[in-house]
Protein backbone atom coordinates (compact mmCIF):
# COMPACT_ATOMS: atom_id res chain seq x y z
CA UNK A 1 5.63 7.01 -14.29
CA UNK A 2 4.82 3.26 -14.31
CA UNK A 3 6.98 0.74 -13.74
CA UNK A 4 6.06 -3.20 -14.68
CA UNK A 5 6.17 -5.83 -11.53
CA UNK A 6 9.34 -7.48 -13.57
CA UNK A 7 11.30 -4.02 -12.73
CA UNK A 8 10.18 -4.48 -9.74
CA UNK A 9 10.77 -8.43 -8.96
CA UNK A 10 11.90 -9.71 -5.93
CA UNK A 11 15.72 -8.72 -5.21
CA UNK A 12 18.67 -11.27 -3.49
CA UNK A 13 17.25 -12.77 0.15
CA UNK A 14 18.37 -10.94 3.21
CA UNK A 15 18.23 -12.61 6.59
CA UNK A 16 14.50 -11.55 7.88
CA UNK A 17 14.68 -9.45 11.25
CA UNK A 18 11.41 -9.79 13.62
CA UNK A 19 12.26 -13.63 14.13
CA UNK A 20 10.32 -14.16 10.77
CA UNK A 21 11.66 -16.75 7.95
CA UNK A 22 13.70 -14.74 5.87
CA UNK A 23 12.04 -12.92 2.85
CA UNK A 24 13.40 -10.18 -0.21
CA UNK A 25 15.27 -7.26 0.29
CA UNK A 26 13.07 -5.73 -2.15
CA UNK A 27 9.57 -6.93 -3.04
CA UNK A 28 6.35 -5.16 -4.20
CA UNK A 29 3.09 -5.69 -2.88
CA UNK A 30 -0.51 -5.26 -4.24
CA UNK A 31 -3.72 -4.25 -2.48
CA UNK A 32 -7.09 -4.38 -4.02
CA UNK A 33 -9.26 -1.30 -3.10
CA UNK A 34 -12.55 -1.79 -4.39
CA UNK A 35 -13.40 -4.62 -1.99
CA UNK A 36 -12.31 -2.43 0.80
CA UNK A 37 -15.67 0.09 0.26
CA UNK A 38 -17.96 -2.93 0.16
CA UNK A 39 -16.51 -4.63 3.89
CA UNK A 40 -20.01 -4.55 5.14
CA UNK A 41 -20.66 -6.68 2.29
CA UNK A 42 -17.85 -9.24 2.94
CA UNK A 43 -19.29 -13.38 3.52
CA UNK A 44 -18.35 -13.94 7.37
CA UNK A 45 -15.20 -14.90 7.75
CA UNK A 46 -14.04 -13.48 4.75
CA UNK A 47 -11.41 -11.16 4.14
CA UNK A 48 -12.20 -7.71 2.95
CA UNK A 49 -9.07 -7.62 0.91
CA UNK A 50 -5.80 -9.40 0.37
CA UNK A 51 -2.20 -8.50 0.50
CA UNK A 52 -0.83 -9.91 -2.01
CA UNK A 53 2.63 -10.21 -3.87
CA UNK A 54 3.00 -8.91 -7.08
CA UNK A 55 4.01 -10.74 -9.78
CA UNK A 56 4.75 -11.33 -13.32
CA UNK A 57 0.97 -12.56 -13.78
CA UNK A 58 -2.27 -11.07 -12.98
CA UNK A 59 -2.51 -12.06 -9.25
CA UNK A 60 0.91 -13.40 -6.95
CA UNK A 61 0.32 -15.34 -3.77
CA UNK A 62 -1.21 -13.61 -0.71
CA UNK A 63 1.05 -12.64 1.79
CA UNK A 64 -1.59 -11.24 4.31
CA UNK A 65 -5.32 -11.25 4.55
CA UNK A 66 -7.04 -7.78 5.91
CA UNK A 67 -10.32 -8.68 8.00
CA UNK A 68 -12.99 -5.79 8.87
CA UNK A 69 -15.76 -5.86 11.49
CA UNK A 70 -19.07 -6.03 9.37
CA UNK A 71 -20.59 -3.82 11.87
CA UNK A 72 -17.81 -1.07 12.35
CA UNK A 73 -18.75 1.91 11.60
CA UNK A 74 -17.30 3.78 8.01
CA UNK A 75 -15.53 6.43 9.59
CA UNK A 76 -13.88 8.36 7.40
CA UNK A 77 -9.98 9.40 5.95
CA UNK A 78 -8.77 10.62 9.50
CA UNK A 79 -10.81 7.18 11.50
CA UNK A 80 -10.68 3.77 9.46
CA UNK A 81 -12.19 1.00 11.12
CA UNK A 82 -10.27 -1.37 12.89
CA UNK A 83 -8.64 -4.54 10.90
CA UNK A 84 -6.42 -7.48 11.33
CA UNK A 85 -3.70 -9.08 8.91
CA UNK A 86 -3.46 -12.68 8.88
CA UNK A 87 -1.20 -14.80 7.32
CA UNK A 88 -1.53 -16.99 4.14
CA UNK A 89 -2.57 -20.12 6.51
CA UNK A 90 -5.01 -17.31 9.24
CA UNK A 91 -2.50 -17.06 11.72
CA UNK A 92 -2.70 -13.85 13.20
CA UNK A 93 -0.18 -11.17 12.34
CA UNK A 94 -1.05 -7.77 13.06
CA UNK A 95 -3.98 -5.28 14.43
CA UNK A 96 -4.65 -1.56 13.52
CA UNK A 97 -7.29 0.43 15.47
CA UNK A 98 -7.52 3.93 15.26
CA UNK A 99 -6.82 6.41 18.11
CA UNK A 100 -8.74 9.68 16.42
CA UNK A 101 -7.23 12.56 14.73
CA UNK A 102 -5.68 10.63 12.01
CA UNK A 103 -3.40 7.99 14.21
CA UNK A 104 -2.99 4.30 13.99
CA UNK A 105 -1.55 1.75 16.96
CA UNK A 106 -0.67 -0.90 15.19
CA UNK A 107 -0.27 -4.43 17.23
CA UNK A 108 1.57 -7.48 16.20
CA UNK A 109 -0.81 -11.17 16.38
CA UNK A 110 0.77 -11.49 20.12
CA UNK A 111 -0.64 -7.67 21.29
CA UNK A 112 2.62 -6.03 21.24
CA UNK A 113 2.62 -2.68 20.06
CA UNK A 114 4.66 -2.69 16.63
CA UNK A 115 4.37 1.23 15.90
CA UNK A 116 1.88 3.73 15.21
CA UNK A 117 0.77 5.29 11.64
CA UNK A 118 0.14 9.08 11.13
CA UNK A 119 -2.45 10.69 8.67
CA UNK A 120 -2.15 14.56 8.50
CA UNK A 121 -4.74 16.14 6.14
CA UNK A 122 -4.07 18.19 3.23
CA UNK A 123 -5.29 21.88 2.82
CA UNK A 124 -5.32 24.89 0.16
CA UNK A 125 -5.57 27.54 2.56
CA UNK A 126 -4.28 29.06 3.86
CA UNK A 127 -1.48 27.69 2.12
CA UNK A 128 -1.17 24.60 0.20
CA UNK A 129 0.07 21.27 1.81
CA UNK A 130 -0.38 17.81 0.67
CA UNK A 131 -1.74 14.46 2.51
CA UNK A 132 1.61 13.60 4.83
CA UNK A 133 1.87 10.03 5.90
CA UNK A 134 4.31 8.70 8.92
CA UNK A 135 5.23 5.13 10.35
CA UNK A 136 6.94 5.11 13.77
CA UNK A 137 8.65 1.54 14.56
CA UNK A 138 8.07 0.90 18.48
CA UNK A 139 11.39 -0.43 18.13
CA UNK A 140 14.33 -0.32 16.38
CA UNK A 141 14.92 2.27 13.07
CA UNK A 142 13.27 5.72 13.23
CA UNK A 143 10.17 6.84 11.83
CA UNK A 144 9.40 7.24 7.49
CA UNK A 145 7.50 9.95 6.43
CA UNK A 146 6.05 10.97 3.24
CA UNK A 147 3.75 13.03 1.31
CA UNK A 148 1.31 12.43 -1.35
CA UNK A 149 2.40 13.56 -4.62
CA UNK A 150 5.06 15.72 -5.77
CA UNK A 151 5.54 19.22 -5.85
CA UNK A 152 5.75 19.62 -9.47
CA UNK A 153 3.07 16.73 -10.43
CA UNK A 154 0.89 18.88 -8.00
CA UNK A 155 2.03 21.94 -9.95
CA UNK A 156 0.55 20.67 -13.05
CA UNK A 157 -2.62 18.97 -11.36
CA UNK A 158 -3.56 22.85 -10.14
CA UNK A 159 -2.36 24.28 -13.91
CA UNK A 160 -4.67 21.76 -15.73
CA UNK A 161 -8.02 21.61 -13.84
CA UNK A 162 -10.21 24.70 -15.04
CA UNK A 163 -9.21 23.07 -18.07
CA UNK A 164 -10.52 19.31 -17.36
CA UNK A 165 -13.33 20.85 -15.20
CA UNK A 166 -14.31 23.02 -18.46
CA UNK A 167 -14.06 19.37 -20.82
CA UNK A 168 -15.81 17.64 -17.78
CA UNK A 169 -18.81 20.16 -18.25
CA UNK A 170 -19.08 19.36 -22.06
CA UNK A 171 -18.58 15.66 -21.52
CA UNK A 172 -21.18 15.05 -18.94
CA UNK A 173 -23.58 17.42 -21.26
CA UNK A 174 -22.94 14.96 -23.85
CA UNK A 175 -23.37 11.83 -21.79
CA UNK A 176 -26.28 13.25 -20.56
CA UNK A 177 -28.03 13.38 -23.96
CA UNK A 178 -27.07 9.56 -24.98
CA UNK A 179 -28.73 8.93 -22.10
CA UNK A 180 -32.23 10.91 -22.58
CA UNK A 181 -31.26 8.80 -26.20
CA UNK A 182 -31.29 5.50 -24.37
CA UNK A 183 -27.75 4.72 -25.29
CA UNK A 184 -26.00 4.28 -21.63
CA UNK A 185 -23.44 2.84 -23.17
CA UNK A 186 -21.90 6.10 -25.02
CA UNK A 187 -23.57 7.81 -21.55
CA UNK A 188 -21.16 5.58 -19.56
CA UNK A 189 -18.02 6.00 -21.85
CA UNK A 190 -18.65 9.99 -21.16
CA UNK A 191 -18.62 9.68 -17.60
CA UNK A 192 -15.68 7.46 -17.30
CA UNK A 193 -12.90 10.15 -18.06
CA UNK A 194 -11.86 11.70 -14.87
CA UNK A 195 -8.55 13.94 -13.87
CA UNK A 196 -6.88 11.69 -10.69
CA UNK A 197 -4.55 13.74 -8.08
CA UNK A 198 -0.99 12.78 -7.96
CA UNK A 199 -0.66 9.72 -5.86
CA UNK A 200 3.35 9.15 -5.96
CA UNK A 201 4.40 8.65 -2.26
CA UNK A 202 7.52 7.58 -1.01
CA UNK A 203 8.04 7.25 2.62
CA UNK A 204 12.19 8.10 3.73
CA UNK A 205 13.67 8.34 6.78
CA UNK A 206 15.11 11.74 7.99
CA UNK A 207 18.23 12.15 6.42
CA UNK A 208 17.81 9.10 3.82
CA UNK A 209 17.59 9.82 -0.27
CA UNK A 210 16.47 6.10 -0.59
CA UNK A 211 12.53 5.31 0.11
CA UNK A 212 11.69 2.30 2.50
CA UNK A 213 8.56 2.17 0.42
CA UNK A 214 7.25 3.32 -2.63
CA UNK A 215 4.00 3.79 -4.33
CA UNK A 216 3.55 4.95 -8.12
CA UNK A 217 0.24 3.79 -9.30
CA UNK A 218 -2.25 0.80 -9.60
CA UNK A 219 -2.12 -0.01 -5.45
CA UNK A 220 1.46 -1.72 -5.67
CA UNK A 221 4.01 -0.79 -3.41
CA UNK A 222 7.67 -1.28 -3.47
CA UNK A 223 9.23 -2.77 -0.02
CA UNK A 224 12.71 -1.57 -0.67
CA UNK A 225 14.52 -2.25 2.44
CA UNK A 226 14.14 -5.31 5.05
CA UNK A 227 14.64 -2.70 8.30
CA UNK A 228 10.80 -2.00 8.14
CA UNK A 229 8.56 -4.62 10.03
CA UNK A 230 6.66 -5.82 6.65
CA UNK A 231 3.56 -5.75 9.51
CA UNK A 232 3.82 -2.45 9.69
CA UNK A 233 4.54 -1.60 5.55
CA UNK A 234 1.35 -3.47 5.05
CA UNK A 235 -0.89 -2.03 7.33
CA UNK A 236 0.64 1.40 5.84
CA UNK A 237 -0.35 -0.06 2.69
CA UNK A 238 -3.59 -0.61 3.58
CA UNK A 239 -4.51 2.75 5.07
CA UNK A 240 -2.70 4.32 2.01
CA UNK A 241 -4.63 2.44 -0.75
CA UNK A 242 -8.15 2.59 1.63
CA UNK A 243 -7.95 6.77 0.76
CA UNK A 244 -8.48 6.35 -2.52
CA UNK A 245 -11.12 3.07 -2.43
């Protein structure tokens, strides 16, 4: 289900809690991934990504800028490396670090501790559960949670795959031959098909119908309600989109 960044333009201004300058009640972010695999290979001083708006164009104004240490280590999907968010004009706004097992501290540009972000795996056995995301406020509302997908769109995903995995077969059999033919374009046009998992998250609080944020496809997130530290959505943000760079 896609939905364009004009359904999902900027709603009427609500006063801005944190002490920040007022901003949307409902706004939608978007965060580039592939630069995010490549942060060894930022320019110094250079982000590794941006935070930006989204808009009715191709690219909307940032709104944060995500640094990575050159040197830090890869990790992996339960130990990013540490980051920072700074503003449009590099003054500091936020810092993640992880704490192992899948958990985030997240600290505003001052040090104080803004909340802490939760990763819990997913598994097929011994029973299936999907990739479960959490953000705990230090202050203030109580924590969102979500998972990764739906139960039906997962449903399907399972139903489907000997299927794409048997057209996968025959497809990379065929790009294999324009390739011992010297045509890597038709060998590339082969390989390009591939079956994504479903990526539809929406983090609630306990007890809420309404998500605080949203995420559909093509890294863009809706920010649906101003009670969430937009620190803290983007750094979820961040982590979110950074499991699929």
């Amino acid at each position: 289900m896609n939905h364009s960044s004009q359904e999902w333009a900027p709603q009427a201004q609500q006063p801005g809690p944190y002490g920040q300058t007022p901003g949307p009640a409902e706004t939608v972010i978007h965060v580039p991934n592939k630069s995010l695999r490549r942060y060894d290979k930022a320019a110094p001083g250079e982000p590794a990504t941006t935070v930006q708006q989204a808009g009715p164009g191709p690219q909307g104004p940032p709104l944060a800028y995500v640094h990575v240490p050159q040197d830090a280590p890869k990790g992996g999907r339960q130990s990013r490396p540490p980051f920072t968010l700074s503003g449009p004009n590099g003054e500091p706004l936020a810092s993640v670090r992880s704490v192992g097992d899948g958990v985030y501290e997240v600290y505003g540009g001052d040090g104080v501790p803004l909340g802490r972000i939760t990763r819990r795996g997913g598994r097929t056995l011994p029973w299936p559960r999907r990739v479960r995301w959490s953000v705990r406020p230090a202050q203030g509302e109580g924590p969102l949670a979500g998972e990764v997908g739906t139960g039906k769109a997962w449903t399907v995903f399972v139903l489907i795959s000997p299927i794409y995995f048997l057209c996968w077969a025959v497809m990379s059999a065929q790009g294999a031959l324009w390739l011992l033919l010297g045509e890597k374009g038709e060998a590339k046009k082969e390989a390009a098909w591939e079956l994504e998992p479903p990526t539809w998250t929406r983090w609630r609080r306990d007890g809420e119908p309404d998500p605080v944020i949203e995420y559909q496809t093509g890294r863009k997130y809706r920010l649906a309600s101003p009670r969430l530290d937009p620190r803290l959505a983007y750094a979820q943000a961040v982590l979110h989109v950074w499991d699929r760079a």
